[in-house]
Protein backbone atom coordinates (compact mmCIF):
# COMPACT_ATOMS: atom_id res chain seq x y z
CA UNK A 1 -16.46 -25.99 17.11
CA UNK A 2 -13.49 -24.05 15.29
CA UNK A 3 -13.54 -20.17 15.05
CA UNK A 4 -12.91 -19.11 11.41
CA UNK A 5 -12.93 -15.69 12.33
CA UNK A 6 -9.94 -15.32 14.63
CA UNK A 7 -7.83 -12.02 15.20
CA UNK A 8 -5.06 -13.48 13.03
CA UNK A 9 -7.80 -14.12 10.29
CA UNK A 10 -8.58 -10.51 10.03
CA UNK A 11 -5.69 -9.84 10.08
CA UNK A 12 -5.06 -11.74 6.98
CA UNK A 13 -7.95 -10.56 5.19
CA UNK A 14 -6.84 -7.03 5.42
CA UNK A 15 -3.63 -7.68 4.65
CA UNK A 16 -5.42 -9.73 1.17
CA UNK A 17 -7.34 -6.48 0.55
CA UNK A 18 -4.37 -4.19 0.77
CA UNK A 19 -2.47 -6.36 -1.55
CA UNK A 20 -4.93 -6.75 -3.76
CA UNK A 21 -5.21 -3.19 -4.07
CA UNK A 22 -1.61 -1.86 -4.07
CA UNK A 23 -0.28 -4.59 -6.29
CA UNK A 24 -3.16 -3.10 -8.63
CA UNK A 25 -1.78 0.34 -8.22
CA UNK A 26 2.11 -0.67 -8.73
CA UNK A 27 1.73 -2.63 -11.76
CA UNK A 28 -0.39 0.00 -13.56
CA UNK A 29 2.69 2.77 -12.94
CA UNK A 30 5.04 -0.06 -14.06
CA UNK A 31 3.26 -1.28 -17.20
CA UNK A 32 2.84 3.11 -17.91
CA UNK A 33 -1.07 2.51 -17.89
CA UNK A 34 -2.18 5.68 -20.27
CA UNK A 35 -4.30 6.84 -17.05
CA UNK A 36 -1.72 6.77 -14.53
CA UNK A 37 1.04 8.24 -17.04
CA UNK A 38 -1.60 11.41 -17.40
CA UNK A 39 -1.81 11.56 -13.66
CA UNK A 40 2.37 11.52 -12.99
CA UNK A 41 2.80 13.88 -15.99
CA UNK A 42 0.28 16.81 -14.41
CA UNK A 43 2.52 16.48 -11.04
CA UNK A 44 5.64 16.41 -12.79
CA UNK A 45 6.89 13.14 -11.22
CA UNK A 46 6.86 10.75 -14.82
CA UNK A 47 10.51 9.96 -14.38
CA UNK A 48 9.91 8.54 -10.77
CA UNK A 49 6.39 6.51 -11.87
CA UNK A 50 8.03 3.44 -12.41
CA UNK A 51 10.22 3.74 -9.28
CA UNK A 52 7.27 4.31 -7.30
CA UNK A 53 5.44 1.22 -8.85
CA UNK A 54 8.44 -1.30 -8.15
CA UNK A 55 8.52 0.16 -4.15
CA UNK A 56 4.69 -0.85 -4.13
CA UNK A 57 5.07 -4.00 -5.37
CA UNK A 58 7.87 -4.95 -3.24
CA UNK A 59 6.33 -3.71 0.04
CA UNK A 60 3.24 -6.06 -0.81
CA UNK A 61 5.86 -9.04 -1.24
CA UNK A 62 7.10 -7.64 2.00
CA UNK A 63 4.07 -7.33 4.29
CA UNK A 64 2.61 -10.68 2.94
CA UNK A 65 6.02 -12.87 3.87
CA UNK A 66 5.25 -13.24 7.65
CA UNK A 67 9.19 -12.72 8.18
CA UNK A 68 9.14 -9.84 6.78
CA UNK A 69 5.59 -8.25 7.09
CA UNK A 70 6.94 -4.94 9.85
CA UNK A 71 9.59 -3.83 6.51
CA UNK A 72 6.91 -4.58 4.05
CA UNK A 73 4.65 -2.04 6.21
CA UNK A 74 7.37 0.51 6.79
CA UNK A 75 7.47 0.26 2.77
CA UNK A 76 4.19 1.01 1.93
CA UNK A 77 4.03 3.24 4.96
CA UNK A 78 7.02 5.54 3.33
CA UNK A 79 5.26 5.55 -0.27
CA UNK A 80 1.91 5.94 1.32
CA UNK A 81 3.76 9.20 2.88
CA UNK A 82 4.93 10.48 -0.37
CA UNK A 83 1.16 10.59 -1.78
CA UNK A 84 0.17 11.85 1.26
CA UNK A 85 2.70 14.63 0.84
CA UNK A 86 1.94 14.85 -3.25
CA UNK A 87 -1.74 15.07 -2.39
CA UNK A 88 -1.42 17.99 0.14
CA UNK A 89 1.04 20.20 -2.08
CA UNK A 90 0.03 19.37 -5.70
CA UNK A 91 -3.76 18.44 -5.40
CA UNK A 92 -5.02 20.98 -2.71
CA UNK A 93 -5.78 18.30 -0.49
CA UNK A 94 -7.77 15.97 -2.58
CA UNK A 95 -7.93 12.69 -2.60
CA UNK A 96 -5.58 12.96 0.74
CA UNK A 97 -7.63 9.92 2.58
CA UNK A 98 -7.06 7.00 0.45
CA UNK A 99 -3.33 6.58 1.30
CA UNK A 100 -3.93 7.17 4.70
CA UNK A 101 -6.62 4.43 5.08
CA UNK A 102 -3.75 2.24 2.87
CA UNK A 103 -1.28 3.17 5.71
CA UNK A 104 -3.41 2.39 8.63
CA UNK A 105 -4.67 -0.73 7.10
CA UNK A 106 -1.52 -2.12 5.65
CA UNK A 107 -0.17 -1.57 9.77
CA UNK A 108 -3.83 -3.14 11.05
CA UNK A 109 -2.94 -6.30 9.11
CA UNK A 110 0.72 -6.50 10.38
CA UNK A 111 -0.25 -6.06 13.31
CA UNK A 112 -3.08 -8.14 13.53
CA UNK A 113 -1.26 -11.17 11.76
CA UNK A 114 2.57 -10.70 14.31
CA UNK A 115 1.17 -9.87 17.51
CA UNK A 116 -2.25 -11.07 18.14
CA UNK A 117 -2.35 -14.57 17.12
CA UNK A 118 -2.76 -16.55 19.76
């Protein structure tokens, strides 16, 4: 009988869901969705929106190329810090856990996928 739900598996699936999710958020602050353009204008940070997109987007190309997944992690990992950071100074805190759970799951998958798949 094979095991479908391995270690490595997991790891795949939240590496999927991470993706899913961040390549979401970067092309919406690339295309200048009229949501997202309110957001970066309120914080003062509408000249670095589209930077910040493109940096999402390539850390999920990253982190799902299995060569390649620790810098894709590190990637998201340094953006994720930045909202962190953003959240904390700008927003009084709010909204703080969501790129920490993208953080920790983005490394879960890595990890997960590299070093556990026997």
């Amino acid at each position: 009988m094979k095991k479908h739900l391995t270690i490595k598996n997991l790891g795949w699936l939240l590496t999927t869901l991470i993706s899913i999710m961040l390549l979401m958020s970067g092309t919406s602050k690339i295309i200048a969705s009229p949501e997202v353009v309110a957001n970066f204008t309120s914080m003062s940070l509408l000249p670095y929106m589209a930077l910040i997109g493109v940096m999402e987007v390539i850390g999920v190309g990253l982190l799902v190329y299995p060569k390649t997944s620790l810098y894709g992690a590190i990637l998201i990992s340094m953006v994720m810090s930045g909202a962190v950071a953003i959240h904390l100074s700008l927003m009084g805190g709010v909204g703080v856990m969501a790129p920490i759970l993208f953080s920790v799951v983005a490394w879960s998958g890595h990890c997960l996928r590299t070093h556990f798949n026997k």
